[in-house]
Protein backbone atom coordinates (compact mmCIF):
# COMPACT_ATOMS: atom_id res chain seq x y z
CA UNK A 1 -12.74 11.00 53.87
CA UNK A 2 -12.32 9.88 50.10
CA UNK A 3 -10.02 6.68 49.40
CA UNK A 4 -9.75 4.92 46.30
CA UNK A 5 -11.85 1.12 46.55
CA UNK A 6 -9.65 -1.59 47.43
CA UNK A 7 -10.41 -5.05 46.95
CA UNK A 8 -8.30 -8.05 45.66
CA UNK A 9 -6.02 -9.82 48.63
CA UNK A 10 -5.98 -6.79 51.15
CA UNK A 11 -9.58 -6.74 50.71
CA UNK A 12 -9.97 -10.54 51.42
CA UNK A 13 -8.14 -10.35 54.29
CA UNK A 14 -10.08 -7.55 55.85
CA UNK A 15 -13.41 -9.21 55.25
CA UNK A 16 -12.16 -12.59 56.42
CA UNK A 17 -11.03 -11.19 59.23
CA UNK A 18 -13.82 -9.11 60.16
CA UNK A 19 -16.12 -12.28 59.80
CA UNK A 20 -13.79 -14.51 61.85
CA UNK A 21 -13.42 -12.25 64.80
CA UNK A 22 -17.20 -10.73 65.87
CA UNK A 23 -16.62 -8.33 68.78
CA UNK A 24 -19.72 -9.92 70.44
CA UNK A 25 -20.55 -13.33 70.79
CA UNK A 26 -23.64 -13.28 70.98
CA UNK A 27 -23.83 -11.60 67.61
CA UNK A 28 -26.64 -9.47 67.91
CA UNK A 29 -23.96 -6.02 66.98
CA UNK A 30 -24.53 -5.50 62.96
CA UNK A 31 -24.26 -3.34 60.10
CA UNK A 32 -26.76 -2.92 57.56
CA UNK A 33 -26.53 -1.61 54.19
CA UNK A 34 -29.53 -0.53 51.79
CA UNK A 35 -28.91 -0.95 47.81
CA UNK A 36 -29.25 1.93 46.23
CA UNK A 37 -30.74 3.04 42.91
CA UNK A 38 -28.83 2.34 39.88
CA UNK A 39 -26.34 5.16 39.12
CA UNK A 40 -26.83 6.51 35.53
CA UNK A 41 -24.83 9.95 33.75
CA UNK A 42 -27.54 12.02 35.28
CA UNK A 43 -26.79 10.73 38.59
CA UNK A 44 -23.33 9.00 38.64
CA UNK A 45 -22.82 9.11 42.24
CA UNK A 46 -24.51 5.91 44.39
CA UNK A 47 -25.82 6.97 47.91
CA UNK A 48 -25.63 4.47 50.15
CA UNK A 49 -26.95 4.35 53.77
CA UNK A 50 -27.68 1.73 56.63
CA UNK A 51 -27.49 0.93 60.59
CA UNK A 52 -25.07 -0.08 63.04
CA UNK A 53 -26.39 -1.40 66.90
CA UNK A 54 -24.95 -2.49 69.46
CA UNK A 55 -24.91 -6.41 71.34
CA UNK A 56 -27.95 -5.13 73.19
CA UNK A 57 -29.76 -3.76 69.78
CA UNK A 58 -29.39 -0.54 70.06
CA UNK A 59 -27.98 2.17 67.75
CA UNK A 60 -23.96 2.86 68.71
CA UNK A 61 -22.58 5.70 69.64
CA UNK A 62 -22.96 8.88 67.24
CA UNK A 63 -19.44 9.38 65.83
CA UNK A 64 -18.90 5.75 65.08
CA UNK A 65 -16.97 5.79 61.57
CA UNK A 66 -18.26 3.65 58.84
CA UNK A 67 -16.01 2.12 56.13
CA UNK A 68 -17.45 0.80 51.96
CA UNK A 69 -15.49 -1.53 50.38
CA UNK A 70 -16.20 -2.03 47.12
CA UNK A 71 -14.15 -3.71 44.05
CA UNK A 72 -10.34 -2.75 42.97
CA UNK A 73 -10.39 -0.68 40.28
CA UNK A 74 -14.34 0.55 40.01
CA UNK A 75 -14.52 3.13 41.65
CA UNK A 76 -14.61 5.73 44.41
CA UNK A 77 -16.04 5.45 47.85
CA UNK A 78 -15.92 7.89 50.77
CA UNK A 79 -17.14 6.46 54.73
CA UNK A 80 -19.42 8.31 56.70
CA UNK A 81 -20.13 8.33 60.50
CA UNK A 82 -23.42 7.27 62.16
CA UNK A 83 -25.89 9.73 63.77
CA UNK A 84 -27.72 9.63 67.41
CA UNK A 85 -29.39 6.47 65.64
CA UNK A 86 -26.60 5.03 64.44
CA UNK A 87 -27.97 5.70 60.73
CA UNK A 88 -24.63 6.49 58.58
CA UNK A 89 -24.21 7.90 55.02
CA UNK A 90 -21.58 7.01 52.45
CA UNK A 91 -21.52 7.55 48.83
CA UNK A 92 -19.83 5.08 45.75
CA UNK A 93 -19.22 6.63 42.65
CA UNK A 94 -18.41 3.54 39.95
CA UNK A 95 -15.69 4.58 36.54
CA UNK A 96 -17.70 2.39 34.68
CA UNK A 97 -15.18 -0.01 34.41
CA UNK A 98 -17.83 -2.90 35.04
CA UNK A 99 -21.77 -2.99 34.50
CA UNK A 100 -22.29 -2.84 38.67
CA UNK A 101 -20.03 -2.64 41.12
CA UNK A 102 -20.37 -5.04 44.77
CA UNK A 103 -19.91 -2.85 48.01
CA UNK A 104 -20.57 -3.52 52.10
CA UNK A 105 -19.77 -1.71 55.12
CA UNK A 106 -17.56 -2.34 57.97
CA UNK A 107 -17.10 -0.97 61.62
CA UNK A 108 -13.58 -1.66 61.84
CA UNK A 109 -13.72 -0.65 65.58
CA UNK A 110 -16.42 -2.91 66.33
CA UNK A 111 -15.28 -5.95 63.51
CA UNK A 112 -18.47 -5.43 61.62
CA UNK A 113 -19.35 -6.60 58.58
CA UNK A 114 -22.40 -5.99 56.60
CA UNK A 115 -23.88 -8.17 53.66
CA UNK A 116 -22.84 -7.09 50.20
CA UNK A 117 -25.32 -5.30 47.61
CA UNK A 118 -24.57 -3.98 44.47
CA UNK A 119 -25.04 -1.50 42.77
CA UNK A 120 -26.43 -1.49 39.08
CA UNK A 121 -25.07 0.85 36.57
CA UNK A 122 -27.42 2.40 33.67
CA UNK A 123 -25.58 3.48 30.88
CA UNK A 124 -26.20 6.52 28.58
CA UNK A 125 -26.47 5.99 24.97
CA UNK A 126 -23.39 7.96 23.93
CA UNK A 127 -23.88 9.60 20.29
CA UNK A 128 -20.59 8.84 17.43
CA UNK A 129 -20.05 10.46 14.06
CA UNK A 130 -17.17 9.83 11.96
CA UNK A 131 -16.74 11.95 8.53
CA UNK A 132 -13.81 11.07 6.08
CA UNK A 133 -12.00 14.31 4.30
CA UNK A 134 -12.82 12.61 0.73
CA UNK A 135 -14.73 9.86 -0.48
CA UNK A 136 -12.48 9.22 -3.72
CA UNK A 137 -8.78 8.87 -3.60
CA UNK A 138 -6.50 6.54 -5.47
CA UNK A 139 -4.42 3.54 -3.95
CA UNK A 140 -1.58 4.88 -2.13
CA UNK A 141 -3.44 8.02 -0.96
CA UNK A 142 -3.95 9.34 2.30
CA UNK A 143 -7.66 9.35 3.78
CA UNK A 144 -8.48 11.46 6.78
CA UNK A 145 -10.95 9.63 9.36
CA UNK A 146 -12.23 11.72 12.51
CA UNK A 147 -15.07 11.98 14.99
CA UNK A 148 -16.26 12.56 17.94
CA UNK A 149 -18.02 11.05 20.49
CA UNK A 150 -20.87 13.07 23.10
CA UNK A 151 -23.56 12.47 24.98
CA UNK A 152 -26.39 14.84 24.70
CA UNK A 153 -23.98 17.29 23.10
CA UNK A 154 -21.32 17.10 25.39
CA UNK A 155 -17.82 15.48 24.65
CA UNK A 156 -17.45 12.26 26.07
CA UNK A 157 -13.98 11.70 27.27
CA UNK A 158 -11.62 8.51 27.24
CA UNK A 159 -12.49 5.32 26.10
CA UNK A 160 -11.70 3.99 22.45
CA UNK A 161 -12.63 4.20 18.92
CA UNK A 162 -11.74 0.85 16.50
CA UNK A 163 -11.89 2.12 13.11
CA UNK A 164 -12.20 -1.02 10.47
CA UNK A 165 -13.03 -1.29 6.86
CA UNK A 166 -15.50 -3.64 4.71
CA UNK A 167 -13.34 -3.97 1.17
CA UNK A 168 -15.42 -4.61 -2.22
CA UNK A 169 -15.73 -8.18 -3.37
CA UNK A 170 -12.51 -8.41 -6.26
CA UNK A 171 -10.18 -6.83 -4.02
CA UNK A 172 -7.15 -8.61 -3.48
CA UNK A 173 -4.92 -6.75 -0.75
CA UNK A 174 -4.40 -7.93 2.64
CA UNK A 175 -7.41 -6.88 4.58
CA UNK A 176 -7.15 -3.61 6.33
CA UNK A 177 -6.04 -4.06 10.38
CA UNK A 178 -8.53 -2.58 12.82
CA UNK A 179 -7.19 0.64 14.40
CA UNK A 180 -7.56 1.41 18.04
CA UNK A 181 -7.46 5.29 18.56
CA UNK A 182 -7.80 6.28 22.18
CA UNK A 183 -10.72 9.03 22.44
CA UNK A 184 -9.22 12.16 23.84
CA UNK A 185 -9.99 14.94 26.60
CA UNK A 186 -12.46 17.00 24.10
CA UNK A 187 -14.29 13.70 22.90
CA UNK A 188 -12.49 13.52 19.63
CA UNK A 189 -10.59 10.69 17.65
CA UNK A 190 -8.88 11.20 14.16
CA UNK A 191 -6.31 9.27 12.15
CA UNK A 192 -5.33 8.62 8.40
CA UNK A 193 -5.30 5.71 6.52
CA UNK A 194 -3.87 4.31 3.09
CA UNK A 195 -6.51 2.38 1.64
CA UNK A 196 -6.01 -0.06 -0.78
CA UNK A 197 -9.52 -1.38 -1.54
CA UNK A 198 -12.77 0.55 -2.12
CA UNK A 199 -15.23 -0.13 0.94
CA UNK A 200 -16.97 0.95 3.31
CA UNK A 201 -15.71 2.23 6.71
CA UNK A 202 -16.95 2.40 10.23
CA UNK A 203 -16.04 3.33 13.60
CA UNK A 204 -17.28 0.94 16.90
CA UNK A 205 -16.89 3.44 20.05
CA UNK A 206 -16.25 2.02 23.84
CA UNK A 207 -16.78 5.12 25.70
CA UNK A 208 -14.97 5.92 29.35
CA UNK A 209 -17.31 6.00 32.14
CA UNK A 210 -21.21 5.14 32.39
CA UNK A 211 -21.93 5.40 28.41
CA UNK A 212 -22.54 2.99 26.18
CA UNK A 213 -21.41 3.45 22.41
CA UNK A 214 -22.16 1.54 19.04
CA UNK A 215 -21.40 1.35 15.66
CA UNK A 216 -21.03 4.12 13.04
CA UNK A 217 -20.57 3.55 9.28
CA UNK A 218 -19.63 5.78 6.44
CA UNK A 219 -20.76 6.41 2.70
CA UNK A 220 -18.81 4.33 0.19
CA UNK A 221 -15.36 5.10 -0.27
CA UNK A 222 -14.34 4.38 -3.63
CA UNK A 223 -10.53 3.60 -3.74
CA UNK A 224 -8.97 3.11 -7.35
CA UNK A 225 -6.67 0.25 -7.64
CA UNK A 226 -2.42 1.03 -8.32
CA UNK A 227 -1.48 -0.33 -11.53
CA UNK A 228 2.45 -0.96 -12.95
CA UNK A 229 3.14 -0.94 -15.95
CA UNK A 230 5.80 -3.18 -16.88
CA UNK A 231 7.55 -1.90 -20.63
CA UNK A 232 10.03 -2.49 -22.86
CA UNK A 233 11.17 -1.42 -26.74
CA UNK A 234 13.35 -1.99 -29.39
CA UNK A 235 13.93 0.05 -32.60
CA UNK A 236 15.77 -0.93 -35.65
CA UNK A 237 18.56 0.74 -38.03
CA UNK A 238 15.29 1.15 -39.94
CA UNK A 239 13.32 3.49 -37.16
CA UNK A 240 11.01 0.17 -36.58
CA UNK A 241 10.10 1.01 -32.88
CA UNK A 242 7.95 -1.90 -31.40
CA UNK A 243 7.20 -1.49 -27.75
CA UNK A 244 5.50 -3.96 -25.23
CA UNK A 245 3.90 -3.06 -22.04
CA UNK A 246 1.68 -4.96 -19.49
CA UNK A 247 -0.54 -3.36 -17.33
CA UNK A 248 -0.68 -5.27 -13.76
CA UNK A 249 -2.32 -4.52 -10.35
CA UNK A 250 -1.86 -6.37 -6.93
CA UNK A 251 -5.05 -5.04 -5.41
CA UNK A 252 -6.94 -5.08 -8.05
CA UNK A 253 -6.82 -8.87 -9.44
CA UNK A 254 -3.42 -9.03 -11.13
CA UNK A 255 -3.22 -8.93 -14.90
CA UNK A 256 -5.50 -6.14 -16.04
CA UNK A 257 -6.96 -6.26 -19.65
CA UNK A 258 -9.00 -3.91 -22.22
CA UNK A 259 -7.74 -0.81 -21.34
CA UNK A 260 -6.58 2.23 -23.23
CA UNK A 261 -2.39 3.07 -23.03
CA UNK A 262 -0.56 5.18 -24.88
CA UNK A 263 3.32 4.77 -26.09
CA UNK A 264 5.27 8.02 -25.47
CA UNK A 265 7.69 10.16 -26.90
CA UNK A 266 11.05 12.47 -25.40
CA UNK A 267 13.97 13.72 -26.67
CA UNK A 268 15.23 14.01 -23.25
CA UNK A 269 13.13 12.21 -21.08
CA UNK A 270 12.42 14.54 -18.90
CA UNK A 271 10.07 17.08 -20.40
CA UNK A 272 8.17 17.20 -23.31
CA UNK A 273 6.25 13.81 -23.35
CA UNK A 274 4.52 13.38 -26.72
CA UNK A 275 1.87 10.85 -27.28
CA UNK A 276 2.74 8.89 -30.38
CA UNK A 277 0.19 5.97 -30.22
CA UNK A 278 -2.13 3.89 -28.37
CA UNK A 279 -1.34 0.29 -27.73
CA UNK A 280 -3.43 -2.74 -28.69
CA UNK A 281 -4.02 -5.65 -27.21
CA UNK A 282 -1.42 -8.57 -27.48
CA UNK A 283 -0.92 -11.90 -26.08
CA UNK A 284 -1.38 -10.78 -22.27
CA UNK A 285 -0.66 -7.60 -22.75
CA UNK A 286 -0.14 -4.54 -25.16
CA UNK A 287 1.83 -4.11 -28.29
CA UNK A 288 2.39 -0.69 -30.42
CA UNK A 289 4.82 -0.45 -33.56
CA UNK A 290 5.43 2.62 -35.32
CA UNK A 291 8.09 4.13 -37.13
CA UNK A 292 10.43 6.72 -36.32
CA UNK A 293 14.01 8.52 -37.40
CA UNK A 294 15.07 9.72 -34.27
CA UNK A 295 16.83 8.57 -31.14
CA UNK A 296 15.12 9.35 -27.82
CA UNK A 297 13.36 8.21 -24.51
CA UNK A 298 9.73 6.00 -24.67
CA UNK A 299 7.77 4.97 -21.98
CA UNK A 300 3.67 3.55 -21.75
CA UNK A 301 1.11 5.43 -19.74
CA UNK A 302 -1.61 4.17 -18.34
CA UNK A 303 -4.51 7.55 -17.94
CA UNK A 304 -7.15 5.76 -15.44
CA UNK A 305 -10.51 4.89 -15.46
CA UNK A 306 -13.06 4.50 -13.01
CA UNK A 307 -11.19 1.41 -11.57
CA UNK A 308 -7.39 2.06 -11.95
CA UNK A 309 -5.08 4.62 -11.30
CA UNK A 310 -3.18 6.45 -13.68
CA UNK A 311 0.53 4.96 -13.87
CA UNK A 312 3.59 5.22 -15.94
CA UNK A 313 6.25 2.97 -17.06
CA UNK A 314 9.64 3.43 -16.05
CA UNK A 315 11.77 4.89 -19.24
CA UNK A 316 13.60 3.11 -22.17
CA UNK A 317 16.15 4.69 -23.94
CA UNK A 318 16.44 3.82 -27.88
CA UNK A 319 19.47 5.62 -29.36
CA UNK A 320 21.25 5.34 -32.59
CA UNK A 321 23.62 7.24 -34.31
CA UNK A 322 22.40 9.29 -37.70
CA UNK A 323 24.76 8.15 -41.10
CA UNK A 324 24.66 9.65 -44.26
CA UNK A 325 25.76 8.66 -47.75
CA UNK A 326 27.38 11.13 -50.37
CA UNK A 327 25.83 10.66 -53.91
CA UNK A 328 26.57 7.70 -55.63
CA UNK A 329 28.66 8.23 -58.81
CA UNK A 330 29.28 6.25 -61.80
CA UNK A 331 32.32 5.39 -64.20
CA UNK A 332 30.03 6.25 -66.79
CA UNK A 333 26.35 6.89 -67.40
CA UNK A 334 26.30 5.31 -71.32
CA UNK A 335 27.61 2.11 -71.70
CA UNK A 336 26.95 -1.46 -73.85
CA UNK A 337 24.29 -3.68 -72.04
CA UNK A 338 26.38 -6.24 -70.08
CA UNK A 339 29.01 -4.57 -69.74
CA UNK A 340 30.95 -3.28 -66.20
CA UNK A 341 30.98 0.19 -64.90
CA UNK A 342 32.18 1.28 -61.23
CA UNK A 343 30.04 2.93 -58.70
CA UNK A 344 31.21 4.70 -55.91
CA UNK A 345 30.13 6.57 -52.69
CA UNK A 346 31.31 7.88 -49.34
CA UNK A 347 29.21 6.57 -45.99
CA UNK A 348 29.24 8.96 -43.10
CA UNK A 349 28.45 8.69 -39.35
CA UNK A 350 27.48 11.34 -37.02
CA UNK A 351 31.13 11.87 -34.77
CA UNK A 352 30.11 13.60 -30.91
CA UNK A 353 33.78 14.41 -30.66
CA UNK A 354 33.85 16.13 -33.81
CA UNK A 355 30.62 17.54 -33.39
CA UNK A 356 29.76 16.66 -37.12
CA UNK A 357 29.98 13.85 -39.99
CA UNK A 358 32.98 11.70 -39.86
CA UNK A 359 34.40 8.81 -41.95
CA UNK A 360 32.62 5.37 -41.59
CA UNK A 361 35.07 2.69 -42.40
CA UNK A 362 35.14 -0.95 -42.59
CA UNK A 363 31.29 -0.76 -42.95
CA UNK A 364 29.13 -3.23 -45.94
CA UNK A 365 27.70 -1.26 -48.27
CA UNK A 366 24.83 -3.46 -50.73
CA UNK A 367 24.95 -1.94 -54.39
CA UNK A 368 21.46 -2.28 -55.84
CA UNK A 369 19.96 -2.16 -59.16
CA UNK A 370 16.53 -1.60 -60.55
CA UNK A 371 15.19 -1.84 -64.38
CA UNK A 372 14.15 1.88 -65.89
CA UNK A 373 10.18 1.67 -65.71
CA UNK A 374 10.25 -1.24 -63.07
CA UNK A 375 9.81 -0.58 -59.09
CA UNK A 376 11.80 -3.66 -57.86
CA UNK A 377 15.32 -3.28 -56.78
CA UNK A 378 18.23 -6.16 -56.86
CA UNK A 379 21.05 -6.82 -55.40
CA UNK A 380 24.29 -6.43 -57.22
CA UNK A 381 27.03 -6.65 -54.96
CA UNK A 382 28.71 -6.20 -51.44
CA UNK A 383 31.88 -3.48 -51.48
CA UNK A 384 33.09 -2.34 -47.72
CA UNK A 385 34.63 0.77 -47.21
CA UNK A 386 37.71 1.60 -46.17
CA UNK A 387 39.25 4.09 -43.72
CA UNK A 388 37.91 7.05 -45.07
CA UNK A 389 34.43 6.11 -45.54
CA UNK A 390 34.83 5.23 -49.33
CA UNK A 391 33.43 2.63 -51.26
CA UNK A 392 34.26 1.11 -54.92
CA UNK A 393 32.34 -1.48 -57.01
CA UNK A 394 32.68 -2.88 -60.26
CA UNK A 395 29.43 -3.45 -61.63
CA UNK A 396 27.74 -4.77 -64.63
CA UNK A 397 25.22 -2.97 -66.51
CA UNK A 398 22.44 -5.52 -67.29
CA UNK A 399 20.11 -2.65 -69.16
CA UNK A 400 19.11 1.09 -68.57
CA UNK A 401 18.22 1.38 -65.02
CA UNK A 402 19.66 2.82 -61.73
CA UNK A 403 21.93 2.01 -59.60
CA UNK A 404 22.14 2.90 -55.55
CA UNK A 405 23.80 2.27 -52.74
CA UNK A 406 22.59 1.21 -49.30
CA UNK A 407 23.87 1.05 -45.67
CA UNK A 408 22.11 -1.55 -43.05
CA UNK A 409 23.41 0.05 -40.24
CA UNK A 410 24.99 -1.16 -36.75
CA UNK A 411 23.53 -2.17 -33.11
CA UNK A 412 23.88 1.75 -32.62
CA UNK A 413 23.72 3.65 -36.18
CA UNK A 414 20.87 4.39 -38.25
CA UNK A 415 20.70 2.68 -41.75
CA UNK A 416 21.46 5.20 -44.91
CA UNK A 417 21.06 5.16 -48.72
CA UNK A 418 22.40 7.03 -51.17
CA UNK A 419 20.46 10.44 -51.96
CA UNK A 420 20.20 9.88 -55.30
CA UNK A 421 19.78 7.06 -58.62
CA UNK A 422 22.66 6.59 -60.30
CA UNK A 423 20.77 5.90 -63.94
CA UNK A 424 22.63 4.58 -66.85
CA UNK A 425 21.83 4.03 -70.13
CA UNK A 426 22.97 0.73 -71.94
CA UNK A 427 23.09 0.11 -75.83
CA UNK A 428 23.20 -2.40 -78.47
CA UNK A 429 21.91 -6.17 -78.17
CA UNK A 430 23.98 -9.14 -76.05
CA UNK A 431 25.09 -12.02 -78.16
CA UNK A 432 24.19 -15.13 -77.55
CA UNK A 433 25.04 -16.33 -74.05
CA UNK A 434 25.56 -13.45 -72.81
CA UNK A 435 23.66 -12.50 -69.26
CA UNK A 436 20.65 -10.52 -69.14
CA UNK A 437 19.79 -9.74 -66.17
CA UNK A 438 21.11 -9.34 -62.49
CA UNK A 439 21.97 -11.93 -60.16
CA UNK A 440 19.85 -13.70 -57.92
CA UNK A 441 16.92 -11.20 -56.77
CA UNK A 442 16.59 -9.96 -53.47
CA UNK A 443 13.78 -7.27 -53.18
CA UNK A 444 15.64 -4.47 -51.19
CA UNK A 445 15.21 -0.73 -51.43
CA UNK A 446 17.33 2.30 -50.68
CA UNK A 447 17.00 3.53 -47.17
CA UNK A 448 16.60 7.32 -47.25
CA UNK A 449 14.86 8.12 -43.79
């Protein structure tokens, strides 16, 4: 009959007892057992055989059942009975659980006990391969790893597969944790990892039964670091846009220098992403001004390179309002040198409500002055406007020239100027004491973006 191997406390027992309680006393009944040859794949069942006699020495009767006892847990034995010489056969058949396996025979009925003898295991060199789906991916990415384990070129059931990973030097992630995968009924063993370090992978196999595995390793596997990019902008009434951005990744070192990222463009940020300019290098980071008239979404992007992942920074919106300034016009355009004129204007502001241009009051409007043949503007005075958007200014006329107007704008409106020169022509010569030339000089020009 076939019964699972018992050993551990019932086992003691029964072999303590058998020894303490011979059914002869004069001890010449015994059992016998013969080791067997090692049990390999080819041959994983042990046969075991010996002799049982009597107190007088010879054999028992035929018929007389046999009992092998070997270790809890590693494996299966079946009894035999003993022939007209009291010869018996039983068989052991280890799971490989241990590199040999102790066993001895018993006669219950007689409170026999043989000597123990074990039996050696030979293990067959089990073959592993392990293939990975790709052998580039980016941080964050899934990687397939699977394989199979046989033994001449049939699966190999049970047992495990610890799948590790050797990361590059200048990686700075946690290292990856082992994975135990259990090897199934068809030999095969799969999972997916995230990597986040380029390295080299490989698979150490424990196979079920009387194999032996090893170690398998794979090809490089080159894993680009994740990047953020960290960003922010401002723009000015002006259209100045200057935006900052700072390319970091965890993985891959921290701070990440002397590489190539772009400032971009959307009017809605959602589609249409225009590339507007490439940062430079600044301070620990990047820096990129341009200029611009329009409101809209900006963002840095990061393309990749042979080391880092592509990545974009999350969106800043820069908005202002458009204004607009009528043409300024003039009291008069001929007039003696010195002498006051008044300019005036309307200043506009883009209205959502309205869907168009409305009045922009209690806004500062600079009046500005420049010599006829000279570049250089002054300033002449501050007027605000009132309700309605208008503006007034009593100014003098220090010599033929042109007057404008200009607008600086607000936290949330563009700057304006007026669309045109205001040029008037001044006669005849001051007298003595009489000013010639503008106030103090502030170099300022008419905004007309």
């Amino acid at each position: 009959m076939l019964r699972i191997a018992t050993v551990g406390v019932t086992s003691t027992l029964l072999l303590g007892t058998l020894a303490a309680v011979p059914a002869f006393a004069d001890g010449t009944a015994a059992v016998t057992i013969t080791a067997p040859a090692p049990v390999d794949p080819e041959h994983p069942i042990a046969t075991i055989t010996g002799k049982v006699t009597g107190a007088d020495g010879a054999p028992v009767a035929a018929g007389t059942p046999v009992e092998l006892n070997a270790t809890a847990g590693q494996g299966d034995v079946t009894g035999g009975t003993t022939d007209a010489d009291g010869n018996y056969t039983a068989t052991l058949a280890p799971n490989g659980t241990s590199d040999s396996v102790a066993v001895v025979a018993s006669v219950p009925s007689l409170g026999l006990l043989s000597e123990s003898v074990t039996v050696s295991i030979a293990r067959g060199q089990a073959d592993t391969v392990m293939s990975a789906d790709k052998s580039t991916l980016d941080e964050g990415g899934a990687l397939t790893l699977s394989g199979a384990v046989t033994y001449k070129g049939a699966a190999v059931p049970g047992g495990t597969a610890v799948i590790s990973q050797t990361p590059d030097g200048g990686c700075t992630a946690s290292p990856m944790t082992p994975l135990t995968l259990t090897v199934g009924a068809d030999g095969k063993f799969s999972t997916s990892v995230k990597p986040r370090c380029a390295g080299t992978f490989y698979v150490d196999t424990t196979p079920a039964g009387l194999f032996k595995g090893g170690r398998v390793t794979l090809g490089h596997t080159t894993v680009r670091y994740a990047g953020t990019l960290a960003f922010s902008a401002t723009m000015d009434a002006y259209g100045q846009v200057t935006a900052w951005t700072n390319l970091k990744s965890a993985s891959g070192g921290g701070q990440v220098y002397n590489r190539k990222v772009i400032l971009e463009y959307s009017a809605n940020g959602k589609t249409g992403w225009k590339n507007l300019k490439t940062f430079s290098a600044w301070g620990s980071g990047y820096k990129a001004s341009l200029r611009v008239y329009y409101s809209g979404y900006w963002r840095s992007r990061f393309l990749g390179d042979a080391t880092y992942a592509p990545s974009v920074s999350p969106t800043r919106k820069l908005w202002r309002w458009s204004t607009k300034m009528s043409k300024l016009s003039a009291s008069t355009t001929s007039i003696k040198k010195n002498k006051y004129i008044t300019v005036s204007g309307t200043l506009y502001r883009w209205n959502t409500s309205k869907n168009g241009y409305g009045a922009f009051g209690g806004q500062s409007v600079r009046i500005i002055f420049r010599f006829k043949g000279k570049k250089t503007w002054y300033h002449v005075k501050w007027v605000k406007t009132d309700r309605k958007g208008h503006y007034s200014a009593k100014v003098r006329a220090y010599g033929d020239g042109y007057f404008a107007a200009v607008f600086a704008g607000t936290s949330d409106t563009w700057a304006a100027g007026t669309p045109n020169d205001r040029y008037v022509n001044t006669y005849a010569i001051p007298s003595p004491g009489q000013r010639s030339g503008p106030a103090p000089i502030v170099d300022v020009r008419p905004w007309r973006g």
